[in-house]
PDB file of N, CA and C in Angstrom:
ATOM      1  N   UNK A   1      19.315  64.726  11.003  1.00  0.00           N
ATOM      2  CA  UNK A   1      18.455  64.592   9.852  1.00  0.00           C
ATOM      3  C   UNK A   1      19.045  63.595   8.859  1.00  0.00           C
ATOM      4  N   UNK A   2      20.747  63.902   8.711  1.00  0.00           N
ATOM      5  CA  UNK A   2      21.236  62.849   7.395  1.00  0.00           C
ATOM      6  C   UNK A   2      21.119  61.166   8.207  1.00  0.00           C
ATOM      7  N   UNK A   3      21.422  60.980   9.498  1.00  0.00           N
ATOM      8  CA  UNK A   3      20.814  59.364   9.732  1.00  0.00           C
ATOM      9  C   UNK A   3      19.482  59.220   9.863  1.00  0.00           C
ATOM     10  N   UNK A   4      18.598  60.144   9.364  1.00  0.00           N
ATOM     11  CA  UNK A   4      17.186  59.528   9.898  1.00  0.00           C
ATOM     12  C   UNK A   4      16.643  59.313   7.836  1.00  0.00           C
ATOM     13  N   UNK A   5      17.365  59.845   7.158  1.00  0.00           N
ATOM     14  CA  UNK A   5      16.721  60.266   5.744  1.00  0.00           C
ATOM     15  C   UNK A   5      17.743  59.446   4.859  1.00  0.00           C
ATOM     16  N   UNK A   6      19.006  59.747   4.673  1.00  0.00           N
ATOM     17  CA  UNK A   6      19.824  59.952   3.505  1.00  0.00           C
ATOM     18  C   UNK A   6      19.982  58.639   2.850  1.00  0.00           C
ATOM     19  N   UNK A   7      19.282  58.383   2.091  1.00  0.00           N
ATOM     20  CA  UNK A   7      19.709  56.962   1.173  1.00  0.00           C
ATOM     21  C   UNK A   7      19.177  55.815   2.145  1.00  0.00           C
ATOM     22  N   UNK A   8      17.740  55.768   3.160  1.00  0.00           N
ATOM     23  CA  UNK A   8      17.181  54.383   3.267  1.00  0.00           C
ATOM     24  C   UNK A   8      17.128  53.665   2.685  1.00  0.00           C
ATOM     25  N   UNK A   9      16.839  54.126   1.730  1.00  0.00           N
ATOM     26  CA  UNK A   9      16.538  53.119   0.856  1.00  0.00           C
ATOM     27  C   UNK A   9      17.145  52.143  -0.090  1.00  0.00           C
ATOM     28  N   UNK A  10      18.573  52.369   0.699  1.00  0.00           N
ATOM     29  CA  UNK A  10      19.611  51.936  -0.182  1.00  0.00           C
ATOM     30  C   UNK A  10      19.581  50.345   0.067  1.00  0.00           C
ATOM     31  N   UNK A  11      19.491  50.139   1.434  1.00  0.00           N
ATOM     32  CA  UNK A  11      19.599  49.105   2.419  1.00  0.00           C
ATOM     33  C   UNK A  11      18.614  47.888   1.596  1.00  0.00           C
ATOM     34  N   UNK A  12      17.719  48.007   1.123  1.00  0.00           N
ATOM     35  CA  UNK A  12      17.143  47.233   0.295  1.00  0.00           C
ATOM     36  C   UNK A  12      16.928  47.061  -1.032  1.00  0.00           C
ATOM     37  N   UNK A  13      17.427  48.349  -2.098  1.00  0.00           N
ATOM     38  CA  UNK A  13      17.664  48.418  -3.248  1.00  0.00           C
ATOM     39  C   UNK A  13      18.860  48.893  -4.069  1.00  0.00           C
ATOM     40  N   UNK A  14      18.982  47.949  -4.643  1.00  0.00           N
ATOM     41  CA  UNK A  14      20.415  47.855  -5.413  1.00  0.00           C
ATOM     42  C   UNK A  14      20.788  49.098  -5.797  1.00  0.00           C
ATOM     43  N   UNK A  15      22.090  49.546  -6.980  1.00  0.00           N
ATOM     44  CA  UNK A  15      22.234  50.672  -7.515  1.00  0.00           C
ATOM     45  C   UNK A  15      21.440  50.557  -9.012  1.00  0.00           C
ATOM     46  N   UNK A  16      21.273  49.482  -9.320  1.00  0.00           N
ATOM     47  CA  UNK A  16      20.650  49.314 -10.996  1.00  0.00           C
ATOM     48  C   UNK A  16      19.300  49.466 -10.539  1.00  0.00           C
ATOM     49  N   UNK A  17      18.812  48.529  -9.626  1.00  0.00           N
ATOM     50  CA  UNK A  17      17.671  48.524  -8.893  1.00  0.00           C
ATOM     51  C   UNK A  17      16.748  50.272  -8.482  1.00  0.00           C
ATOM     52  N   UNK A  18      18.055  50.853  -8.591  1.00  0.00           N
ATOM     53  CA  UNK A  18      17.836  52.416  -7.739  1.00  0.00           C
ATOM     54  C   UNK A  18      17.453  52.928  -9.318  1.00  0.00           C
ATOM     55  N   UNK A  19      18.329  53.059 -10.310  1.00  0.00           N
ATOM     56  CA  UNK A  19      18.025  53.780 -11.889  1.00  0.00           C
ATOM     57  C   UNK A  19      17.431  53.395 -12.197  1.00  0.00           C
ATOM     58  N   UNK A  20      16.840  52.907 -12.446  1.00  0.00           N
ATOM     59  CA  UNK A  20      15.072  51.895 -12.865  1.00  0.00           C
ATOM     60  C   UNK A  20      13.904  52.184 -12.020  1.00  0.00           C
ATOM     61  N   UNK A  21      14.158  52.468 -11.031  1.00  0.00           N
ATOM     62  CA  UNK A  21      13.262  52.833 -10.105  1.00  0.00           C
ATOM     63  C   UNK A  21      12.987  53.826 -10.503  1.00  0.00           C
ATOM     64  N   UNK A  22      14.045  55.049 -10.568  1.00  0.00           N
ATOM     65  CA  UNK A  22      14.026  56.378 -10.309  1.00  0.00           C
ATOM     66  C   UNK A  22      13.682  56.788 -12.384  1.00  0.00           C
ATOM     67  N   UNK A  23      14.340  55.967 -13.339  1.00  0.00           N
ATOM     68  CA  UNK A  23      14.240  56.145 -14.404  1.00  0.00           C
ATOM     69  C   UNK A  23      15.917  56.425 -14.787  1.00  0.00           C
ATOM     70  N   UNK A  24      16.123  55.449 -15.892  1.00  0.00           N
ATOM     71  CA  UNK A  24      17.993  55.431 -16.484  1.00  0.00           C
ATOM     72  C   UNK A  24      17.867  56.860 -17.220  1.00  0.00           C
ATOM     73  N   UNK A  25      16.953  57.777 -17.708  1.00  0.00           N
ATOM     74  CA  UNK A  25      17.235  58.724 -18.088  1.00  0.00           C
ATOM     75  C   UNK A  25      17.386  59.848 -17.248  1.00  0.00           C
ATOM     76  N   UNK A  26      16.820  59.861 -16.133  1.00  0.00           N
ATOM     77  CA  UNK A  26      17.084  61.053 -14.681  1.00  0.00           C
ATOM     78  C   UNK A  26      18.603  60.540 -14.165  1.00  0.00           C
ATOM     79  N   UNK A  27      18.938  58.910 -14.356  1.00  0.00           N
ATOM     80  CA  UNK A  27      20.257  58.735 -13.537  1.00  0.00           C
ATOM     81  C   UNK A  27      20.947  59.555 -14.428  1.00  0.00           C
ATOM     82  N   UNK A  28      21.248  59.474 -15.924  1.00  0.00           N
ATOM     83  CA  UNK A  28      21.811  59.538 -16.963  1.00  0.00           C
ATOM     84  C   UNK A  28      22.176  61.306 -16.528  1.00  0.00           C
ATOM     85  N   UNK A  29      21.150  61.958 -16.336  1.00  0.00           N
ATOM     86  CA  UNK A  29      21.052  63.681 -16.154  1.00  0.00           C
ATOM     87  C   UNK A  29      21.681  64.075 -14.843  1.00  0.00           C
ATOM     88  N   UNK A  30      21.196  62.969 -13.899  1.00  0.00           N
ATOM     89  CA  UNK A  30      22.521  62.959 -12.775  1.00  0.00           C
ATOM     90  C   UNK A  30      23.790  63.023 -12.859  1.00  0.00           C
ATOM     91  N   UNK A  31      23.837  61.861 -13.437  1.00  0.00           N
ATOM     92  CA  UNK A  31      25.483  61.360 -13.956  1.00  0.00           C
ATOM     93  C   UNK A  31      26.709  62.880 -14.731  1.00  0.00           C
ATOM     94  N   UNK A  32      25.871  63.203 -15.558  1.00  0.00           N
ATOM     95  CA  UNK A  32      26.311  64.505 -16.684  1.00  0.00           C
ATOM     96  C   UNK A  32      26.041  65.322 -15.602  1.00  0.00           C
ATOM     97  N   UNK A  33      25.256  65.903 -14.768  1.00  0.00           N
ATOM     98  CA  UNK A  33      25.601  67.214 -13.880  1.00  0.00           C
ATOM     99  C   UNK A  33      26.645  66.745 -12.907  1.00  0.00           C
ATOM    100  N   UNK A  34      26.796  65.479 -12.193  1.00  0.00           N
ATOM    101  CA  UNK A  34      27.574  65.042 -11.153  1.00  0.00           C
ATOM    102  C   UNK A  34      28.730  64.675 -11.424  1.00  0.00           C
ATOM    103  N   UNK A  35      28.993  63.755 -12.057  1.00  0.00           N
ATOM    104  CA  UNK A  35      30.324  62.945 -12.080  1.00  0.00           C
ATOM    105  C   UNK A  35      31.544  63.859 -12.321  1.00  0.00           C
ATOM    106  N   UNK A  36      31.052  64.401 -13.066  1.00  0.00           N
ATOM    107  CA  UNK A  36      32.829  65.347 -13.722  1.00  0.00           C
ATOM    108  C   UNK A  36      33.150  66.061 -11.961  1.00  0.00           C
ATOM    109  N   UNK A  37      32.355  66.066 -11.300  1.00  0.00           N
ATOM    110  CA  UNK A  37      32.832  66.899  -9.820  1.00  0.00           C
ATOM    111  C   UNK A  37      33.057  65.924  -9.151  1.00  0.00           C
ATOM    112  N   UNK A  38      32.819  64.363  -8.963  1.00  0.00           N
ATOM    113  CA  UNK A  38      33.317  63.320  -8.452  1.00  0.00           C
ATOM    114  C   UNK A  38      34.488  62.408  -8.827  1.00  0.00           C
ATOM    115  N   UNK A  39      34.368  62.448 -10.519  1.00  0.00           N
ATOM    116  CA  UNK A  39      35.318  61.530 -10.582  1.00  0.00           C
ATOM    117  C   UNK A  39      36.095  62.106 -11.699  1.00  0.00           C
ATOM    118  N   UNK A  40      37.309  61.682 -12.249  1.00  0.00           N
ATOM    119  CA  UNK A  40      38.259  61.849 -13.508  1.00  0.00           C
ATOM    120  C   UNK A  40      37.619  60.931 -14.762  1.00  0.00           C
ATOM    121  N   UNK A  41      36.813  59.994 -14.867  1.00  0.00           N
ATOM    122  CA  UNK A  41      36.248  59.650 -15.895  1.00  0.00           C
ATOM    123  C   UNK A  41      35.200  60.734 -17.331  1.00  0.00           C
ATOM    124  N   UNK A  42      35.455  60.620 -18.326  1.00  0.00           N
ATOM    125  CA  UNK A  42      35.007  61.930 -18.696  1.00  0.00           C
ATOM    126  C   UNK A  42      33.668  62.139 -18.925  1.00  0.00           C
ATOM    127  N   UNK A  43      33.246  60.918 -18.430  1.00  0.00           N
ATOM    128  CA  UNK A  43      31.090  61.264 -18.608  1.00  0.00           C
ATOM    129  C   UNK A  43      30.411  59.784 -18.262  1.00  0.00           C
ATOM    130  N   UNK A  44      29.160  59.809 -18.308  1.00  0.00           N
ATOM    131  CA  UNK A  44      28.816  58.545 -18.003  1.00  0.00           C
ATOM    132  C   UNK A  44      29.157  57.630 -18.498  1.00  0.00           C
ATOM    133  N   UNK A  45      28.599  56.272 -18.158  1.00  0.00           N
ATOM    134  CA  UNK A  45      28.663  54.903 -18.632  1.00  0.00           C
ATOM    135  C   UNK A  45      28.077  55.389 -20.052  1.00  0.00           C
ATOM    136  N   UNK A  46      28.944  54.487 -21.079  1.00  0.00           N
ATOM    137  CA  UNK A  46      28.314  54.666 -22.059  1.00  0.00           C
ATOM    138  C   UNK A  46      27.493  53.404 -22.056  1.00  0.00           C
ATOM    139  N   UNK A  47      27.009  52.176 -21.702  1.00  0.00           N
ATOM    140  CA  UNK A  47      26.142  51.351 -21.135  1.00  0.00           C
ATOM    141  C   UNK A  47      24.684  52.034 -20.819  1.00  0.00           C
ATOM    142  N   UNK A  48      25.087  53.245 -20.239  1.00  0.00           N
ATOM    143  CA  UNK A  48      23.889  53.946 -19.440  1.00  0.00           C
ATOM    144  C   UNK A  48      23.444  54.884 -20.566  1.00  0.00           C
ATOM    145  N   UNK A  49      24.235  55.528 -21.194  1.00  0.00           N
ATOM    146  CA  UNK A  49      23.612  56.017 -22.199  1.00  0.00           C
ATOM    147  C   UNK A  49      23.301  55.531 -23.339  1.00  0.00           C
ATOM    148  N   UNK A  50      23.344  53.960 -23.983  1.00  0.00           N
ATOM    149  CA  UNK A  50      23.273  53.579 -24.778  1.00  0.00           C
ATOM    150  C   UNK A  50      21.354  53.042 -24.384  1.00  0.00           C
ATOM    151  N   UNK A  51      21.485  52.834 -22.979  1.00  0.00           N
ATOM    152  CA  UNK A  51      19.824  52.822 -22.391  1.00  0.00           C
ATOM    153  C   UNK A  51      19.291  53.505 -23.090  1.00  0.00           C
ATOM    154  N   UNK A  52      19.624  54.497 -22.387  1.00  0.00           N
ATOM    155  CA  UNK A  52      18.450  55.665 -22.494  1.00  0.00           C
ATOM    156  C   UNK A  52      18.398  56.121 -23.926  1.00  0.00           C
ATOM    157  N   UNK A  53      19.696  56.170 -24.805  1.00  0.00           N
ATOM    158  CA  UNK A  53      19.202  55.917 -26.376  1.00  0.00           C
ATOM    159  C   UNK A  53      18.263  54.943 -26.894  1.00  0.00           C
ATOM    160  N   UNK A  54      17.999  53.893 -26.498  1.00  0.00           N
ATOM    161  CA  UNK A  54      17.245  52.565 -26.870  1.00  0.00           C
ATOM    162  C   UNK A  54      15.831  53.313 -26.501  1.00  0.00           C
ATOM    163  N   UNK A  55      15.291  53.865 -25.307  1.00  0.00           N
ATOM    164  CA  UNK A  55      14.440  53.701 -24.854  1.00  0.00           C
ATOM    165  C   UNK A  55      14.000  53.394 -23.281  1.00  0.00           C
ATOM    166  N   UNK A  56      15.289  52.669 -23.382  1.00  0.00           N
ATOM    167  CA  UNK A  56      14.781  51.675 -22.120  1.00  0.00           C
ATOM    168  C   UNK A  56      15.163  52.529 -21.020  1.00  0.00           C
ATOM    169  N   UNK A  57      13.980  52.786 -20.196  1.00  0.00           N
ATOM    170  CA  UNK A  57      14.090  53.753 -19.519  1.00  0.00           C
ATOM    171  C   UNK A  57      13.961  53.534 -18.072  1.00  0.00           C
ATOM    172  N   UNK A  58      13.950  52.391 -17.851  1.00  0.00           N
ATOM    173  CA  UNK A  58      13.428  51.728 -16.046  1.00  0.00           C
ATOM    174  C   UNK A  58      12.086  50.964 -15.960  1.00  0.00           C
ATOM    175  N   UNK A  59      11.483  51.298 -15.062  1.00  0.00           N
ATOM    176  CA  UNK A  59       9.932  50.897 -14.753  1.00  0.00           C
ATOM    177  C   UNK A  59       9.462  51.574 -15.657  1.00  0.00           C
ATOM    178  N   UNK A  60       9.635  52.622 -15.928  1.00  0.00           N
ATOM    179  CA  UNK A  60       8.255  53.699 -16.479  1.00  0.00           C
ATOM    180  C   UNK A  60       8.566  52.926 -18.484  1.00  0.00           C
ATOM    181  N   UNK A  61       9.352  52.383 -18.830  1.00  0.00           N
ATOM    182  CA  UNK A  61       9.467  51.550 -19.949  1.00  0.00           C
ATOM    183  C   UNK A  61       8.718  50.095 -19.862  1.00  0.00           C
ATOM    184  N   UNK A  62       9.608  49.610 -19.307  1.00  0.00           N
ATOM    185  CA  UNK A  62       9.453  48.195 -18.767  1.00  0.00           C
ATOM    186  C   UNK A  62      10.681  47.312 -19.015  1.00  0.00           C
ATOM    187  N   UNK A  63      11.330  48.329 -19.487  1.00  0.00           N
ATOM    188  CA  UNK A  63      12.974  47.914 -19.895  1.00  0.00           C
ATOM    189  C   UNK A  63      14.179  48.756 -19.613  1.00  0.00           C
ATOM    190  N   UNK A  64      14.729  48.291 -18.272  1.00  0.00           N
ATOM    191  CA  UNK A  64      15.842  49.522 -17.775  1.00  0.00           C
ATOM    192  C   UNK A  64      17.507  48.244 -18.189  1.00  0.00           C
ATOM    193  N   UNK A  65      17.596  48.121 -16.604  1.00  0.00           N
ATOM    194  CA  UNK A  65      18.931  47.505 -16.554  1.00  0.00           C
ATOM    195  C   UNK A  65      18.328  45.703 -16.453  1.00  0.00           C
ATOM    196  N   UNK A  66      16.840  45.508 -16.002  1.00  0.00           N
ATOM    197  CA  UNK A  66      16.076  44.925 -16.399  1.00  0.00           C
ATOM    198  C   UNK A  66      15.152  45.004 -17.054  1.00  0.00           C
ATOM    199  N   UNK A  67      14.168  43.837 -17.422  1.00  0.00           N
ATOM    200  CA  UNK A  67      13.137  43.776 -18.020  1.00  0.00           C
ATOM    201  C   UNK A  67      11.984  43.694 -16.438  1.00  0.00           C
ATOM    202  N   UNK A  68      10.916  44.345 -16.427  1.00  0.00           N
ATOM    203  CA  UNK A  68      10.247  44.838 -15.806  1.00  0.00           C
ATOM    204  C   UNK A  68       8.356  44.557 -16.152  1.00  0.00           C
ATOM    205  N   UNK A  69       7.833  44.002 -15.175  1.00  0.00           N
ATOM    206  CA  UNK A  69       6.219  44.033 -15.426  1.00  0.00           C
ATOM    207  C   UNK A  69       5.280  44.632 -14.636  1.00  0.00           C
ATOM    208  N   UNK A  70       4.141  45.157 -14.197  1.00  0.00           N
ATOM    209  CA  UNK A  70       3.444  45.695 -13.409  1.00  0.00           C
ATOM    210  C   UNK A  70       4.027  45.032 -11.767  1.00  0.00           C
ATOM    211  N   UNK A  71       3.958  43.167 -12.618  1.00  0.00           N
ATOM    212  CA  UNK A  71       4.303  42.938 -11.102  1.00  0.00           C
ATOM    213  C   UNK A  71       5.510  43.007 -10.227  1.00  0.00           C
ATOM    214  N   UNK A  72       6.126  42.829 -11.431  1.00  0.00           N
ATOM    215  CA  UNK A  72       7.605  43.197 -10.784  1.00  0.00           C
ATOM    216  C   UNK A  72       7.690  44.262 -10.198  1.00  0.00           C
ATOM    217  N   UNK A  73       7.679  45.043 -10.944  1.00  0.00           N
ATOM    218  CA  UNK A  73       7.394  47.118 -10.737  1.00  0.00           C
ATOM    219  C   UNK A  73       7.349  47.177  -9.183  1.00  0.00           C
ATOM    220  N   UNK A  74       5.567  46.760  -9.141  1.00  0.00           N
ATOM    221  CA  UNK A  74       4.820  46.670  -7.406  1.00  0.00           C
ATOM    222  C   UNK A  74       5.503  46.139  -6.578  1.00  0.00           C
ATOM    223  N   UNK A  75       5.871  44.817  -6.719  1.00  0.00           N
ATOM    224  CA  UNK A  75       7.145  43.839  -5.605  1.00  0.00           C
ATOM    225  C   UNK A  75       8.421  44.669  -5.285  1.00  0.00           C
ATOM    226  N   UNK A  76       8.801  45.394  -6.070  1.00  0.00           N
ATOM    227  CA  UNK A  76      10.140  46.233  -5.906  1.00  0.00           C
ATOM    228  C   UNK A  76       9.383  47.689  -4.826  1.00  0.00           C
ATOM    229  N   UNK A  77       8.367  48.255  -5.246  1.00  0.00           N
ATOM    230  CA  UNK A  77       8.119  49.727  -4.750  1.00  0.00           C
ATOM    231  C   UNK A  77       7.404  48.919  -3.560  1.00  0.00           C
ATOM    232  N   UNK A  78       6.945  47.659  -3.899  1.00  0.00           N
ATOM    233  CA  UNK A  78       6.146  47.205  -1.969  1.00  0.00           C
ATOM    234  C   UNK A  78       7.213  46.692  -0.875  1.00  0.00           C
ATOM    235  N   UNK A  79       8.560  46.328  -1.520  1.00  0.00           N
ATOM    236  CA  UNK A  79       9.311  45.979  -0.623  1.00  0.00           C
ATOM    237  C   UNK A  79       9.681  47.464   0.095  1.00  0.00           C
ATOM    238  N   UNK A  80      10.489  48.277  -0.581  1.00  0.00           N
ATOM    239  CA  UNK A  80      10.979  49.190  -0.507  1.00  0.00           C
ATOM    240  C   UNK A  80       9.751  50.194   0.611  1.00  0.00           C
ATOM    241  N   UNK A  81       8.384  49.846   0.223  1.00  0.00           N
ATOM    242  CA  UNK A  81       7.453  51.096   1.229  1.00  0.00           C
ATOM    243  C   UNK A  81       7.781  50.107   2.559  1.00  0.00           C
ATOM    244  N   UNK A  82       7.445  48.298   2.376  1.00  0.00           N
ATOM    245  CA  UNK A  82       7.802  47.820   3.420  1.00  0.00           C
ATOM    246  C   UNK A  82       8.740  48.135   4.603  1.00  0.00           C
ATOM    247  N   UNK A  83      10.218  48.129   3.873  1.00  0.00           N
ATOM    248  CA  UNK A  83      11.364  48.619   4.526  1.00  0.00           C
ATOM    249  C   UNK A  83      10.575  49.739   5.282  1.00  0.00           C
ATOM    250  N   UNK A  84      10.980  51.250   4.926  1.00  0.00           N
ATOM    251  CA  UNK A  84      10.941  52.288   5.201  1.00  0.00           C
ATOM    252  C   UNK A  84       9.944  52.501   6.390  1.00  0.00           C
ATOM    253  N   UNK A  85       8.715  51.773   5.740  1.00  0.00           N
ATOM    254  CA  UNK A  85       7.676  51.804   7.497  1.00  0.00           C
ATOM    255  C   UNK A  85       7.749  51.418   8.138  1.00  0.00           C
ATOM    256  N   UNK A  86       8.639  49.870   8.352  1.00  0.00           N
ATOM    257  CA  UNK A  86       9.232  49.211   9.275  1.00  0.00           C
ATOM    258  C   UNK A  86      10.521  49.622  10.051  1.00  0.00           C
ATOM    259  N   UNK A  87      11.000  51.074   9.633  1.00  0.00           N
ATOM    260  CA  UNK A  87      12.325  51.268   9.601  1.00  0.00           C
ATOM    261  C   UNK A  87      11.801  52.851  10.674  1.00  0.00           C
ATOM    262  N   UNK A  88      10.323  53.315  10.336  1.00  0.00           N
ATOM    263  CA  UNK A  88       9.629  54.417  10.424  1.00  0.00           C
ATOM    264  C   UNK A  88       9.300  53.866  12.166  1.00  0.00           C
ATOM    265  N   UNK A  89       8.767  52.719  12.308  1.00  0.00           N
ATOM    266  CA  UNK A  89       7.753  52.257  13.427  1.00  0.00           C
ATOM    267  C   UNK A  89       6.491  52.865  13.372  1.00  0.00           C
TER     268      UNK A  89
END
């Protein structure tokens, strides 16, 4: 199951690419439940939380780790369905 599922989607989208997608404020809620069990650093990027203080929240803003437009948005989620169905057969 973990080689047929776990992180396809990595293969074509970045990690900034991935928090923007998904929204810098869900990474941000990731980050604070996860990291302290992964790493010795004592909390997120403050970069990442200075985002999600601003606003800038990914796609669903239009301002994450980029600046973002409908079309951009679509080109990123059409590559990415691309991949995956091509990856599906």
């Amino acid at each position: 199951v973990v080689k047929a599922s776990f992180g396809r989607r990595l293969a074509v989208l970045g990690p900034l690419e991935n928090a923007d997608l998904v929204g810098t404020d869900l990474t941000l809620d990731i980050h604070n439940a996860v990291l302290s069990h992964l790493d010795r650093t004592p909390g997120p990027s403050p970069y990442l939380e200075a985002l999600v203080a601003e606003g800038r929240l990914g796609m669903k803003s239009g301002q994450g780790f980029r600046a973002w437009t409908g079309e951009t948005a679509a080109a990123l989620r059409r590559r990415v369905f691309d991949y995956l169905k091509a990856y599906k057969g």
